[in-house]
Protein backbone atom coordinates (compact mmCIF):
# COMPACT_ATOMS: atom_id res chain seq x y z
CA UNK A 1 27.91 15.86 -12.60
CA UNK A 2 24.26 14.97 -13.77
CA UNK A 3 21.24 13.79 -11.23
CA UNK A 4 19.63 10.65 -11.88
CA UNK A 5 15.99 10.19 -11.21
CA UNK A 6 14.53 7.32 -11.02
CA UNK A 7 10.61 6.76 -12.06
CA UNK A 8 9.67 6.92 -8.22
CA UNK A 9 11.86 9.78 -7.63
CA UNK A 10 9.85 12.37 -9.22
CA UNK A 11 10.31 15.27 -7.04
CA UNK A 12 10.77 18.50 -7.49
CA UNK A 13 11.86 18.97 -3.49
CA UNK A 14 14.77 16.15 -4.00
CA UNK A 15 18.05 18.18 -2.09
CA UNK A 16 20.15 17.24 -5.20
CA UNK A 17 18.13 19.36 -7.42
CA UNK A 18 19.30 22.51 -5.51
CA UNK A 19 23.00 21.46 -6.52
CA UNK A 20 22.36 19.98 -9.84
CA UNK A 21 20.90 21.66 -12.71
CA UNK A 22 21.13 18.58 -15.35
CA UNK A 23 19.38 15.80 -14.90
CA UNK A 24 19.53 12.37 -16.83
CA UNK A 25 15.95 10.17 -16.90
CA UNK A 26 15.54 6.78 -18.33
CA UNK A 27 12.49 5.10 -19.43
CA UNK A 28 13.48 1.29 -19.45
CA UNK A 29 10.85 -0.75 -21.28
CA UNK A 30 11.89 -3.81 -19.47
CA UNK A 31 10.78 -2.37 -16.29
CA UNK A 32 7.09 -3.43 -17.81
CA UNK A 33 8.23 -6.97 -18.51
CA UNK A 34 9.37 -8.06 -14.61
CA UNK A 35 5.32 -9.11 -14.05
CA UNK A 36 2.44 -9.00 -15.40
CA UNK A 37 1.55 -5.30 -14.26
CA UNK A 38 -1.56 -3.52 -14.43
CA UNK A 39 -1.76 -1.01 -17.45
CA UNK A 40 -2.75 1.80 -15.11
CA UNK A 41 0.43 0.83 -13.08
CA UNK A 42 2.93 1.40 -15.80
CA UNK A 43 1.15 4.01 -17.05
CA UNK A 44 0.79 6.27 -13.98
CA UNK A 45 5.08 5.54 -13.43
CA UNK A 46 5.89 6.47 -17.67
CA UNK A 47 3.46 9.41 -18.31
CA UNK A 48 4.38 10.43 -14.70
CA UNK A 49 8.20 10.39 -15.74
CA UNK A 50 7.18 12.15 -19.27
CA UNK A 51 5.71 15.12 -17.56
CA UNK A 52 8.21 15.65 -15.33
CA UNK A 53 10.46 15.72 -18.00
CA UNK A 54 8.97 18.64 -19.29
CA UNK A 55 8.24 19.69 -16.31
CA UNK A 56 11.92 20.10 -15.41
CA UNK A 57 12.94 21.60 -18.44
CA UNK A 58 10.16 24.79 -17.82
CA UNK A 59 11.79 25.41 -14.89
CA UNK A 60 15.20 25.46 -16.59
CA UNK A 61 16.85 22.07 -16.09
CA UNK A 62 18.88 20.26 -18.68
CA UNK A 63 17.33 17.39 -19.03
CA UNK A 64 18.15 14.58 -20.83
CA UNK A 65 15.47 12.06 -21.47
CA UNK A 66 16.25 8.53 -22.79
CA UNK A 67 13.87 5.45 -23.68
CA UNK A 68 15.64 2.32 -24.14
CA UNK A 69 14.78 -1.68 -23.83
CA UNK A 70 17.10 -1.55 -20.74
CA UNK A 71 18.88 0.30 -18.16
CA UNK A 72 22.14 -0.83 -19.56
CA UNK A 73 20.97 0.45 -23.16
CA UNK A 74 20.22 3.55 -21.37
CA UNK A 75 23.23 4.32 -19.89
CA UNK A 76 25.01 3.38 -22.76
CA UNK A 77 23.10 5.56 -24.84
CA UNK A 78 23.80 8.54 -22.30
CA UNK A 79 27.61 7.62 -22.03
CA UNK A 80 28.09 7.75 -25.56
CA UNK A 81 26.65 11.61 -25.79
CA UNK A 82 28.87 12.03 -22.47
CA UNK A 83 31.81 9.84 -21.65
CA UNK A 84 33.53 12.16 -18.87
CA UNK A 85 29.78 12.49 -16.67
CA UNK A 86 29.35 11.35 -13.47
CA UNK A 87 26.22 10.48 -12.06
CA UNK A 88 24.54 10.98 -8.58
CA UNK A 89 21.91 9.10 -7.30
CA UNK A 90 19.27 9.18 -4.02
CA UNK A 91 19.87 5.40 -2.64
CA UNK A 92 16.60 3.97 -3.98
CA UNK A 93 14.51 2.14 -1.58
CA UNK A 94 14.40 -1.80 -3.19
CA UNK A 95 17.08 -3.41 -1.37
CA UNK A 96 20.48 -3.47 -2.45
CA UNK A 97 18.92 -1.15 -5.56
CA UNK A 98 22.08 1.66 -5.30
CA UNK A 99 25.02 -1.12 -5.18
CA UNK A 100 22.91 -2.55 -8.71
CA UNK A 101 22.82 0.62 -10.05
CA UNK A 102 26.02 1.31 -9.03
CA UNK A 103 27.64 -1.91 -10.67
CA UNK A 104 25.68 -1.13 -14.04
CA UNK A 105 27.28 2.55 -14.50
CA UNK A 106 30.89 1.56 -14.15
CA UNK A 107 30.09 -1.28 -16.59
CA UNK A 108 29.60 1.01 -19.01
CA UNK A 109 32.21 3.32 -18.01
CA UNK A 110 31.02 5.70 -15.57
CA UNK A 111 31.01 6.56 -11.77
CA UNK A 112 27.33 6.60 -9.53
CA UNK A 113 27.81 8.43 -6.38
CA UNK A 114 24.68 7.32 -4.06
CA UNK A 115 23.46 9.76 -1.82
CA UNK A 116 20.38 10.01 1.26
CA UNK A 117 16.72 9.36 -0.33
CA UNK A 118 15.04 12.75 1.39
CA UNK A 119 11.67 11.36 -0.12
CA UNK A 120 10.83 10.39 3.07
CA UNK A 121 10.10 11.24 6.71
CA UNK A 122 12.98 9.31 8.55
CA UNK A 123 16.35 8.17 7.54
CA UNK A 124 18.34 4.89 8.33
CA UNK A 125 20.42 6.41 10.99
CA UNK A 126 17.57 7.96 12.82
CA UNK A 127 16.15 4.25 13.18
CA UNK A 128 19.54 2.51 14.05
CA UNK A 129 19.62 4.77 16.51
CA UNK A 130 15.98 4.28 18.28
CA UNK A 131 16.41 0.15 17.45
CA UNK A 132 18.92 0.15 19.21
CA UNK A 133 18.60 -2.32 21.64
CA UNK A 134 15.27 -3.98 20.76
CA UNK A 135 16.27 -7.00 19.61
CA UNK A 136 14.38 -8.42 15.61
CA UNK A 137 10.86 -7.47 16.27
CA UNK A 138 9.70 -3.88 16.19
CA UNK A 139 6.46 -2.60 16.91
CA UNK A 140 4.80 0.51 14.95
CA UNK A 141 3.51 2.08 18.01
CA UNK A 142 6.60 3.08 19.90
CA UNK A 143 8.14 3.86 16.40
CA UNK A 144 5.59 6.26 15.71
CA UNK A 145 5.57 7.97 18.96
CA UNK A 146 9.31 8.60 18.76
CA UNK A 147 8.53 10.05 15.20
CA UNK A 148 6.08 12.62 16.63
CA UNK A 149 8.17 13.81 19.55
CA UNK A 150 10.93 14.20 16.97
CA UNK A 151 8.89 15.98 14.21
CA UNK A 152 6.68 17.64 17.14
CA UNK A 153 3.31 16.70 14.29
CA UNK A 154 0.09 16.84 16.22
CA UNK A 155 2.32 17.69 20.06
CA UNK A 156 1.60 20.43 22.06
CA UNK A 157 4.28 21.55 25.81
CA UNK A 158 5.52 17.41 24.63
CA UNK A 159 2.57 15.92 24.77
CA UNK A 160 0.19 14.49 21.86
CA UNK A 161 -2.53 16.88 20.70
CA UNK A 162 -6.07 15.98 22.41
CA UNK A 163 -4.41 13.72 25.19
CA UNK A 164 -4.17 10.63 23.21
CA UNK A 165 -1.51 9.05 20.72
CA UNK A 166 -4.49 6.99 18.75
CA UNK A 167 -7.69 7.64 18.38
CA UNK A 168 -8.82 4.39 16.64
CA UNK A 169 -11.38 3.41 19.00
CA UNK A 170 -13.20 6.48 17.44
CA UNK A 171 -12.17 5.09 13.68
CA UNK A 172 -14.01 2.06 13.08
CA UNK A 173 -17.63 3.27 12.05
CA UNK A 174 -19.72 1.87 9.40
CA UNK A 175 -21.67 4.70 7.17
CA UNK A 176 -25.02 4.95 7.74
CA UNK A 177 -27.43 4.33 4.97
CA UNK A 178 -28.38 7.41 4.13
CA UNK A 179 -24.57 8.30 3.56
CA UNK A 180 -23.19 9.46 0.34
CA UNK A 181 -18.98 9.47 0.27
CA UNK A 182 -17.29 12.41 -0.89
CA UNK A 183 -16.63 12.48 -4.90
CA UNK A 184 -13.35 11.25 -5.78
CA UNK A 185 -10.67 13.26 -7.59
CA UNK A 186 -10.39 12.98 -11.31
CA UNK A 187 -7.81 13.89 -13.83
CA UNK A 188 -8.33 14.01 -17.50
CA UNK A 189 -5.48 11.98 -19.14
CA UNK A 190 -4.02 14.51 -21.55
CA UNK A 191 -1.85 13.85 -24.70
CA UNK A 192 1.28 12.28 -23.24
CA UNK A 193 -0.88 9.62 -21.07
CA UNK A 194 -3.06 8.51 -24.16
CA UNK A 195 -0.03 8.00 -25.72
CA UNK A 196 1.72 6.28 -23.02
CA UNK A 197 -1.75 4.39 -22.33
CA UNK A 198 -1.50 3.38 -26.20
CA UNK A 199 1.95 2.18 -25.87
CA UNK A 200 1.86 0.18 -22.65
CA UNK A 201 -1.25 -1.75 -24.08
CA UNK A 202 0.70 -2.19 -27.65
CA UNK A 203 3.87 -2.93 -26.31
CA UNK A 204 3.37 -5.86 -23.23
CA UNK A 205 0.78 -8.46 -23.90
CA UNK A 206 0.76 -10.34 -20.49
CA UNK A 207 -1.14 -7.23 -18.69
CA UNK A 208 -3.38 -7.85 -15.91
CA UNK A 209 -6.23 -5.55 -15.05
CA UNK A 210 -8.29 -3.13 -17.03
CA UNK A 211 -7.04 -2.30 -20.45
CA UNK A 212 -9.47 1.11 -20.85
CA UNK A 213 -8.18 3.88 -19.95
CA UNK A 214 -12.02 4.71 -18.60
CA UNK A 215 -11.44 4.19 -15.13
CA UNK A 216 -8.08 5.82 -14.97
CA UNK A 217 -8.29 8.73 -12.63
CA UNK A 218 -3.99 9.02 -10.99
CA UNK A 219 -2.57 12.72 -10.88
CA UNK A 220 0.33 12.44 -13.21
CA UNK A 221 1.92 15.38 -12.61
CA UNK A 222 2.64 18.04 -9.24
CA UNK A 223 -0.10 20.36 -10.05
CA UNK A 224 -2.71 17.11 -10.01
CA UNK A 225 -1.46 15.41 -7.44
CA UNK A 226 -1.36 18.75 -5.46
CA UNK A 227 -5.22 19.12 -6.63
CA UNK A 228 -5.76 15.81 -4.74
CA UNK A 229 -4.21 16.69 -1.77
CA UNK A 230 -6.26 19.79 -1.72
CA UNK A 231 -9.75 18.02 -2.29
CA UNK A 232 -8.85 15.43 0.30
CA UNK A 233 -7.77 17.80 3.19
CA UNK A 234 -10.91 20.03 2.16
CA UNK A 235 -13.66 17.05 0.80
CA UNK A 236 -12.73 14.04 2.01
CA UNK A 237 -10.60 14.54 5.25
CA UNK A 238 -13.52 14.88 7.98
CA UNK A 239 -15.04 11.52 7.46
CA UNK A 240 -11.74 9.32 6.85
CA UNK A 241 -11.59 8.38 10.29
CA UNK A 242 -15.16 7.00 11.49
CA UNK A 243 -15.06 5.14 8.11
CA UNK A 244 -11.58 4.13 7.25
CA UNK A 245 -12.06 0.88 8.09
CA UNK A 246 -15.34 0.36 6.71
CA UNK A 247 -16.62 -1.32 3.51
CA UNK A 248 -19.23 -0.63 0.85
CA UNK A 249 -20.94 -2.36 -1.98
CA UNK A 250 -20.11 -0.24 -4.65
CA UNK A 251 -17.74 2.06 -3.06
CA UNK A 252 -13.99 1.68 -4.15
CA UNK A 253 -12.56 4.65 -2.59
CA UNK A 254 -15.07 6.14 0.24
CA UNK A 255 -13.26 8.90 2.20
CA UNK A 256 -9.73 7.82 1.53
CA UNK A 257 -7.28 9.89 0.42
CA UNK A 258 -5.99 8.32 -2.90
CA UNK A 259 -2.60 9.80 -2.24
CA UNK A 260 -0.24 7.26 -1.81
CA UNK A 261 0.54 6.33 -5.74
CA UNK A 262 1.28 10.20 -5.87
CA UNK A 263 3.67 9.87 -2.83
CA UNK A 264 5.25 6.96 -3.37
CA UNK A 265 6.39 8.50 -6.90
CA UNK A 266 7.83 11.47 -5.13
CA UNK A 267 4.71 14.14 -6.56
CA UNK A 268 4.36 14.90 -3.21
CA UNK A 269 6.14 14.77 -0.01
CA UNK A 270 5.28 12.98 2.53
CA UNK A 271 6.02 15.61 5.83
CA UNK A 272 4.44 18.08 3.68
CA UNK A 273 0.94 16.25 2.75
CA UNK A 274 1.40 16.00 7.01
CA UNK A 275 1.93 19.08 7.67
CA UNK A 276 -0.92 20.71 5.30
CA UNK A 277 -3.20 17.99 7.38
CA UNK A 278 -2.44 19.18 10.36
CA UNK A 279 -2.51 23.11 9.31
CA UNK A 280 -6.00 22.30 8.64
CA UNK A 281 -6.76 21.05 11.61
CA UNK A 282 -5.31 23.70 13.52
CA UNK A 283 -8.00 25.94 11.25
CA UNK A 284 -11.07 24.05 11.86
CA UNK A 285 -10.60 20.77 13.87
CA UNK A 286 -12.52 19.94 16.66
CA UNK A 287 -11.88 17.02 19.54
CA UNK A 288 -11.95 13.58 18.70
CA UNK A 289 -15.15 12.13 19.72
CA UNK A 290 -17.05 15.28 19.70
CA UNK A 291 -20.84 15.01 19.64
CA UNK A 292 -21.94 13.94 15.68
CA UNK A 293 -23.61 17.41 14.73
CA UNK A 294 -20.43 18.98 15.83
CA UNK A 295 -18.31 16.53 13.63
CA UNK A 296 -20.61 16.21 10.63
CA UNK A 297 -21.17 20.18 10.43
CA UNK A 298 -19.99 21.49 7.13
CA UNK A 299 -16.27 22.47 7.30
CA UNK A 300 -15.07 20.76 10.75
CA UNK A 301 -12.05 18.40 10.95
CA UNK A 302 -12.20 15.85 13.30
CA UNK A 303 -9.26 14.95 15.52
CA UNK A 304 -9.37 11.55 15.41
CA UNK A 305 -9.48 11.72 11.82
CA UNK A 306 -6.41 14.16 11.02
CA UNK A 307 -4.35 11.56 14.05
CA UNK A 308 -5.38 8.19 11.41
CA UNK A 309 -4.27 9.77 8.46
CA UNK A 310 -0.81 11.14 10.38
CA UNK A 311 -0.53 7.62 11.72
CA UNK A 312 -0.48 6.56 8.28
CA UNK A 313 2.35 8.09 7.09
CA UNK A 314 5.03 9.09 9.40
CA UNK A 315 3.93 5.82 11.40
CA UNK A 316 3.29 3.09 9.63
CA UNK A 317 4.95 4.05 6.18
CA UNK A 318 8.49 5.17 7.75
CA UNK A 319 8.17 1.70 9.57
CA UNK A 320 7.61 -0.65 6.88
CA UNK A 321 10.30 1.24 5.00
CA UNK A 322 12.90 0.70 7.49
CA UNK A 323 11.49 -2.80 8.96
CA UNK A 324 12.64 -3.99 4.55
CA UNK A 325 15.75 -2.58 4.83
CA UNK A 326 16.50 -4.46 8.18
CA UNK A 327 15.11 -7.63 7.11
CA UNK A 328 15.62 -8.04 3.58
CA UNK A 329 16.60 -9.94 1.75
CA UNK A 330 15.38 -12.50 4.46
CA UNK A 331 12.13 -11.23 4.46
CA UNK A 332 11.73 -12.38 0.94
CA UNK A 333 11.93 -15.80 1.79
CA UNK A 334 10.53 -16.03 4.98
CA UNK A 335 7.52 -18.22 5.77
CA UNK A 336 7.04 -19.21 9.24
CA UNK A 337 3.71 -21.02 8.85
CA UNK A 338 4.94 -22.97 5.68
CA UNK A 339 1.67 -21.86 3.62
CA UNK A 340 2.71 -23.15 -0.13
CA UNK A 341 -0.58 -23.44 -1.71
CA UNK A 342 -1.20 -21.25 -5.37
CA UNK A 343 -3.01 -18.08 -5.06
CA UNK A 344 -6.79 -19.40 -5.61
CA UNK A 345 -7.95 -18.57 -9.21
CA UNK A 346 -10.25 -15.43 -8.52
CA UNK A 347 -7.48 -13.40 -7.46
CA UNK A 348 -7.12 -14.03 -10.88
CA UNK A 349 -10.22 -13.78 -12.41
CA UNK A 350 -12.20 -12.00 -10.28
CA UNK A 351 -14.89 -14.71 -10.60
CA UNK A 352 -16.72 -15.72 -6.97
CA UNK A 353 -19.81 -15.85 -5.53
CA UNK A 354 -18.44 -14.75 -2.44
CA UNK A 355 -19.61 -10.86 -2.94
CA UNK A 356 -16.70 -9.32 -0.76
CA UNK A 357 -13.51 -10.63 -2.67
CA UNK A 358 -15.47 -9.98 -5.93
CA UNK A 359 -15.64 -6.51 -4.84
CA UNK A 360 -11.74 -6.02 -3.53
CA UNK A 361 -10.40 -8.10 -6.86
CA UNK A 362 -12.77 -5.96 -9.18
CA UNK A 363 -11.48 -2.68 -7.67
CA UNK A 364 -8.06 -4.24 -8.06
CA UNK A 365 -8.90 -5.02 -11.73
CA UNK A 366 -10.59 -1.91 -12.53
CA UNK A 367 -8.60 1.18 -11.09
CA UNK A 368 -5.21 -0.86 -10.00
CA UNK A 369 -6.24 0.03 -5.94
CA UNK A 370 -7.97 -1.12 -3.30
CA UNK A 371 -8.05 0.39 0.23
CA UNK A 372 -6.57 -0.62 3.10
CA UNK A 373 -9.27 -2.40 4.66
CA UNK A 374 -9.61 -4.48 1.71
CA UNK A 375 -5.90 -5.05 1.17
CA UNK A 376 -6.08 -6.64 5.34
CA UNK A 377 -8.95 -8.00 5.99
CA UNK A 378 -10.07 -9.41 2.51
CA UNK A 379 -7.46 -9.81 -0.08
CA UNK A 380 -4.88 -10.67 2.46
CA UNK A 381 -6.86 -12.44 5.23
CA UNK A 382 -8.87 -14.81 3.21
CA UNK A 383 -5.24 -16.09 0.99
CA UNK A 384 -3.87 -16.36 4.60
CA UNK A 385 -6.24 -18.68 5.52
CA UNK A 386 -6.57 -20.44 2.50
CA UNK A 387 -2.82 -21.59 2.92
CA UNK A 388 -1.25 -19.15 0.14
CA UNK A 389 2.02 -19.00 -0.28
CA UNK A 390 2.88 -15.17 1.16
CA UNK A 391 5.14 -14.56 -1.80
CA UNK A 392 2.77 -15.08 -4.43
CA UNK A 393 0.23 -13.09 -2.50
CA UNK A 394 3.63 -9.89 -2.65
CA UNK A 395 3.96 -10.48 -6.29
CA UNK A 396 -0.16 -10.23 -6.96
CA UNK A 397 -0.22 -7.04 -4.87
CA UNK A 398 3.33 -5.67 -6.57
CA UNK A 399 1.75 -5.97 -10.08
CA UNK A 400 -2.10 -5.48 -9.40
CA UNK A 401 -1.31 -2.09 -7.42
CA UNK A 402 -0.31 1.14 -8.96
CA UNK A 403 1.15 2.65 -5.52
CA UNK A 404 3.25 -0.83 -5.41
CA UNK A 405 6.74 -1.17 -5.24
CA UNK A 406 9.14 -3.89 -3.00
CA UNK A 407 9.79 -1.85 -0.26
CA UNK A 408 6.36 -1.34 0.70
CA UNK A 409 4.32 -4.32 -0.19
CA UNK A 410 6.83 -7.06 1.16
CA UNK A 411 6.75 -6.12 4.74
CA UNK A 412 2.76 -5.33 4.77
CA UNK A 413 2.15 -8.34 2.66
CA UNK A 414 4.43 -11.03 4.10
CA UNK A 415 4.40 -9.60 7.37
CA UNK A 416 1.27 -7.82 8.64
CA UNK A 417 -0.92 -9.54 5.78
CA UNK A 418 0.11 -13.15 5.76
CA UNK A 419 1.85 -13.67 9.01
CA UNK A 420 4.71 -15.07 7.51
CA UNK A 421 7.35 -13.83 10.05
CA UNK A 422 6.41 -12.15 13.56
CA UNK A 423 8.77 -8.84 12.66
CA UNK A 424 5.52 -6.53 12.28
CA UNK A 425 3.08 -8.04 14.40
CA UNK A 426 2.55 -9.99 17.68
CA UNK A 427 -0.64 -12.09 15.67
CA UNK A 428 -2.31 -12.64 12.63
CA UNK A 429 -4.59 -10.15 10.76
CA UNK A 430 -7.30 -13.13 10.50
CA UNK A 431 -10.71 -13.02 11.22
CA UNK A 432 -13.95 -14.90 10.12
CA UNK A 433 -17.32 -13.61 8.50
CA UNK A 434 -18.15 -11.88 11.29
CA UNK A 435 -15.77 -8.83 10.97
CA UNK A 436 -16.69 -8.62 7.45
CA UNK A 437 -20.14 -8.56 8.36
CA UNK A 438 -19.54 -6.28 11.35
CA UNK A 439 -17.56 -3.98 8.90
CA UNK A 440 -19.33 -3.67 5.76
CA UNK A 441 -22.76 -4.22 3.64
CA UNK A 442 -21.47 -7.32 1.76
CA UNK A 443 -22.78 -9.95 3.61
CA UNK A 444 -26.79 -8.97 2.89
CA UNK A 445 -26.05 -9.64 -1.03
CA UNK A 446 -23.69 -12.80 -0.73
CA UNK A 447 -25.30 -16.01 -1.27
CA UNK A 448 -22.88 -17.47 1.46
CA UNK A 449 -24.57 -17.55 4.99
CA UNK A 450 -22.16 -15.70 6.91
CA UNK A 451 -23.80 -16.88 10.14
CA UNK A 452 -22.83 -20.64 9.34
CA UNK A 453 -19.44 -22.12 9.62
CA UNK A 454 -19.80 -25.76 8.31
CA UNK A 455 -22.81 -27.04 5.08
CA UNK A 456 -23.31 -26.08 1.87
CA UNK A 457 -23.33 -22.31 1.60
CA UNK A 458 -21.64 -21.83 4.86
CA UNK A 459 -19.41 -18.64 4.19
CA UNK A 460 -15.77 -19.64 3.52
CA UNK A 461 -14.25 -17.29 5.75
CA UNK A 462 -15.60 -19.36 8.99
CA UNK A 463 -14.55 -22.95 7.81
CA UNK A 464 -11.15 -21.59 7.14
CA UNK A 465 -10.45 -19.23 10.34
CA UNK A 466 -11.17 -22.53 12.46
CA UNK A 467 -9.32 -24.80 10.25
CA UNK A 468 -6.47 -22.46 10.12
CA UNK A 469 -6.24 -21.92 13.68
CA UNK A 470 -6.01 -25.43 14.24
CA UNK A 471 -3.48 -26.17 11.44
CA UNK A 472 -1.48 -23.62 12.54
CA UNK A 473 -2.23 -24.54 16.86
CA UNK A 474 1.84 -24.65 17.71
CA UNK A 475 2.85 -21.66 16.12
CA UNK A 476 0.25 -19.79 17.40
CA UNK A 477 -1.29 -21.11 20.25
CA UNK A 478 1.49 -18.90 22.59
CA UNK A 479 1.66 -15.89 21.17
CA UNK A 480 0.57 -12.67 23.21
CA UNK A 481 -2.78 -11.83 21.79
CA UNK A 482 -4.02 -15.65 21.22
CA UNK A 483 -5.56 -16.99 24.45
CA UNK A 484 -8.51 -15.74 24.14
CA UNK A 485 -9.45 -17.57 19.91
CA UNK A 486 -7.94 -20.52 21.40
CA UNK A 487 -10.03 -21.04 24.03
CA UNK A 488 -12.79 -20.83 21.42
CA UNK A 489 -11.15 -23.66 20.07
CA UNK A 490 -10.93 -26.02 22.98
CA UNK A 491 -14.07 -25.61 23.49
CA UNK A 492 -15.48 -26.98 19.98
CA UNK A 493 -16.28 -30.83 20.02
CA UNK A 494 -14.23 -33.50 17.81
CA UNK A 495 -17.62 -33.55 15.81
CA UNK A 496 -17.82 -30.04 15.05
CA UNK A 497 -13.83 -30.28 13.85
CA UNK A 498 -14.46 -33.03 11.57
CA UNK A 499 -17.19 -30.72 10.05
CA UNK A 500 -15.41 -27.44 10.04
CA UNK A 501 -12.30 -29.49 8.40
CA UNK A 502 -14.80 -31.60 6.04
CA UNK A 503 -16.20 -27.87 5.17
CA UNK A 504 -12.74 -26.13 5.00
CA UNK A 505 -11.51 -28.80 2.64
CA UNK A 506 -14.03 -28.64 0.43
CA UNK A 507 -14.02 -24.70 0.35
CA UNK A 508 -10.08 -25.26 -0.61
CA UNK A 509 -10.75 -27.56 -3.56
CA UNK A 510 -13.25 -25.13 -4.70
CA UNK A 511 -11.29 -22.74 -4.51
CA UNK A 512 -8.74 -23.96 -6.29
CA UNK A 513 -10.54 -24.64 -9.50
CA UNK A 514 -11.75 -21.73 -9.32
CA UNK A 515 -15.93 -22.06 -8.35
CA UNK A 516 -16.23 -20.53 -5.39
């Protein structure tokens, strides 16, 4: 029996390895045609796949390695050098992935036996069994709390470390000026990811993003991505909480980690990047909230910082995971505030004067990521209030991202992001100007005023929080966490609507061909 790996199922820790010792790998060109991908994307996933080819074969694995158009040419390629092989796969984590899989083997004459995906935290029987009884709308909070009293990360006699199970009042800092954030990892691209690099750019011509490879800086192998783990937990760690959510002109990655393309190709593993977090803290963290010489001294971790990174991944990552799997293929379709209008043309192009969403699309363009912050509160926010259709908002994040796959950006995307069904989230993620501003440095270099709502270079963002609020007033007027916006908007005159409708309009049209 031979292991199948998939290209986000590139770890050396997978259980079947320990019972395995060949292992079949298939580079499927057609994977690159599905959308218009950025280059970094595909090459991150094939030169990723390339070196742990060889990777596997150093440590004494029979590997067999097979590039084809297809998956079906793959296969067929495979079953020709061995009819009588059976294959065994982890489950992978795109909805009904395993029974496709499954199909395509015995079409060409063999037998796929699926078995658990260990590259994560949580498993689908652990969460039938806490969902039990909550009816179709989950909330991350209680899921993540269960997940730390079952792991026992960051608890101490059953109780969370510190006191507290979040510590994001203590996370939402902007940097002061005379800040500098940490460097950022980089990793030489060898041999095998020029060549990859060469062939992805040769091979599709419907790419979108930055051709150079000059910007590319994704561990492509174990050892890197273990590098990065390293440099965030020792460089970058202390100051990702005060400033996760925070924004910078000029500033791409600021203290995040930059882990989560390495993760979500199975480099590294997501309990262990948790558990070297928290070793570290247990070395040198000190309280959350602790006075800012005590924090900012050289080699301190802060609590609330080491609890925001935690939350990331066995909270909010196990969730989205298992909130797909419940909802799909539903959530794929789902749009409960009936937004059908095209993307605008700068998440296109890039080209705005509006100085935020040039910076989120041009970090998009130029490295294939954005952070979170951006993701929400810009990329996502501002096509949520525009009226985008959440679908085509998933399918610009699935090919602009290189830590993008289904499972991951169609619940944070169509749920959390665009509001399209209430599974994730009790309200929108919408806001006007005024987080932006609150949040970031953008605002002082935007010719948009971000202090006006309505007139000519009234910031877009304001026209179309009111306007959307009010298009959307029976949906959300009810929900838990509304009351207090709509009273806002009861108390705004019919004058000022016509203006803030007349302004939100216009914003719309110019948005749509594309001179914002």
């Amino acid at each position: 029996m031979t292991l199948w790996l998939l290209g986000n199922q590139l770890s050396r820790d997978a259980a079947p390895l320990a019972s395995e010792d060949s292992v079949l790998l298939i580079e499927a060109d057609e994977f690159g045609e599905r959308l218009p991908y950025h280059p970094y994307k595909l090459t991150l996933v094939f030169s990723a796949m390339r070196h742990f080819r060889d990777d596997l074969r150093e440590a004494g694995y029979d590997v067999t390695y097979v590039q084809a158009e297809t998956f079906r040419e793959g296969l067929e390629q495979y079953y020709s050098a061995a009819p009588d092989d059976d294959l065994v796969l982890m489950r992978p984590a795109a909805h009904r992935g395993g029974e496709r899989l499954q199909a395509l083997v015995e079409s060409v004459g063999g037998q796929l036996t699926l078995v658990e995906n260990d590259l994560f935290v949580t498993t689908p029987d652990e969460w039938e069994a806490w969902a039990d009884g909550r009816g179709d709308s989950y909330r991350q909070e209680h899921w993540y709390r269960h997940v730390r009293r079952e792991t026992g990360v960051l608890m101490e006699d059953g109780d969370p470390v510190g006191g507290e199970w979040n510590y994001d009042d203590h996370n939402r800092e902007t940097p002061p000026d005379d800040w500098s954030p940490p460097p950022t990892p980089t990793f030489e691209p060898d041999e095998i990811t020029r060549e990859v690099h060469d062939f992805v750019t040769e091979r599709y011509d419907h790419l979108w993003g930055n051709h150079d490879l000059d910007e590319f800086c994704w561990p492509v192998t174990r050892a890197e991505a273990l590098q990065a783990l390293e440099q965030f937990v020792t460089v970058r760690l202390p100051a990702f909480g005060p400033y996760q959510d925070a924004m910078a002109d000029g500033e791409w990655a600021l203290s995040h980690s930059l882990l989560s393309p390495a993760i979500n190709l199975g480099l590294l593993d997501p309990l262990a990047v948790v558990e070297r977090v928290t070793d570290a803290y247990e070395e040198r963290g000190v309280a959350a909230g602790a006075p800012a010489e005590e924090v900012h001294r050289e080699g301190t971790l802060p609590l609330n910082s080491v609890e925001g990174f935690v939350r990331q991944l066995i909270g909010w990552r196990e969730f989205v995971r298992h909130v797909y799997r419940e909802a799909m293929p539903e959530l794929s379709a789902t749009n409960q505030l009936d937004a059908t209008r095209e993307l605008p043309e700068l998440y296109y192009t890039g080209e705005t004067d509006m100085h935020c969403m040039s910076e989120a699309v041009g970090h998009v363009w130029d490295r294939g990521y954005a952070h979170h912050i951006e993701r929400l509160m810009l990329l996502s926010n501002f096509a949520t209030l525009y009226g985008a259709d959440p679908h085509e908002l998933d399918e610009w994040f699935r090919f602009g991202f290189v830590d993008a796959y289904d499972w991951v950006t169609t619940p944070n995307t169509v749920g959390m992001g665009s509001f399209a069904t209430d599974l994730l989230s009790s309200k929108p993620y919408t806001s006007s100007a005024n987080y932006v501003d609150k949040m970031s440095d953008h605002c002082a270099s935007c010719p948009y005023y971000h202090t006006k709502t309505t007139g000519e270079r009234a910031c877009p963002f304001n026209s179309l929080y009111w306007d959307f609020l009010k298009e959307n007033e029976e949906t959300l007027r009810n929900t838990g966490r509304m009351g207090l916006m709509y009273s806002h908007v009861d108390r705004k005159s019919d004058e000022e609507w016509t203006e803030i409708r007349e302004r939100a309009a216009t914003v719309r049209e110019m948005a749509r061909r594309g001179e914002l």
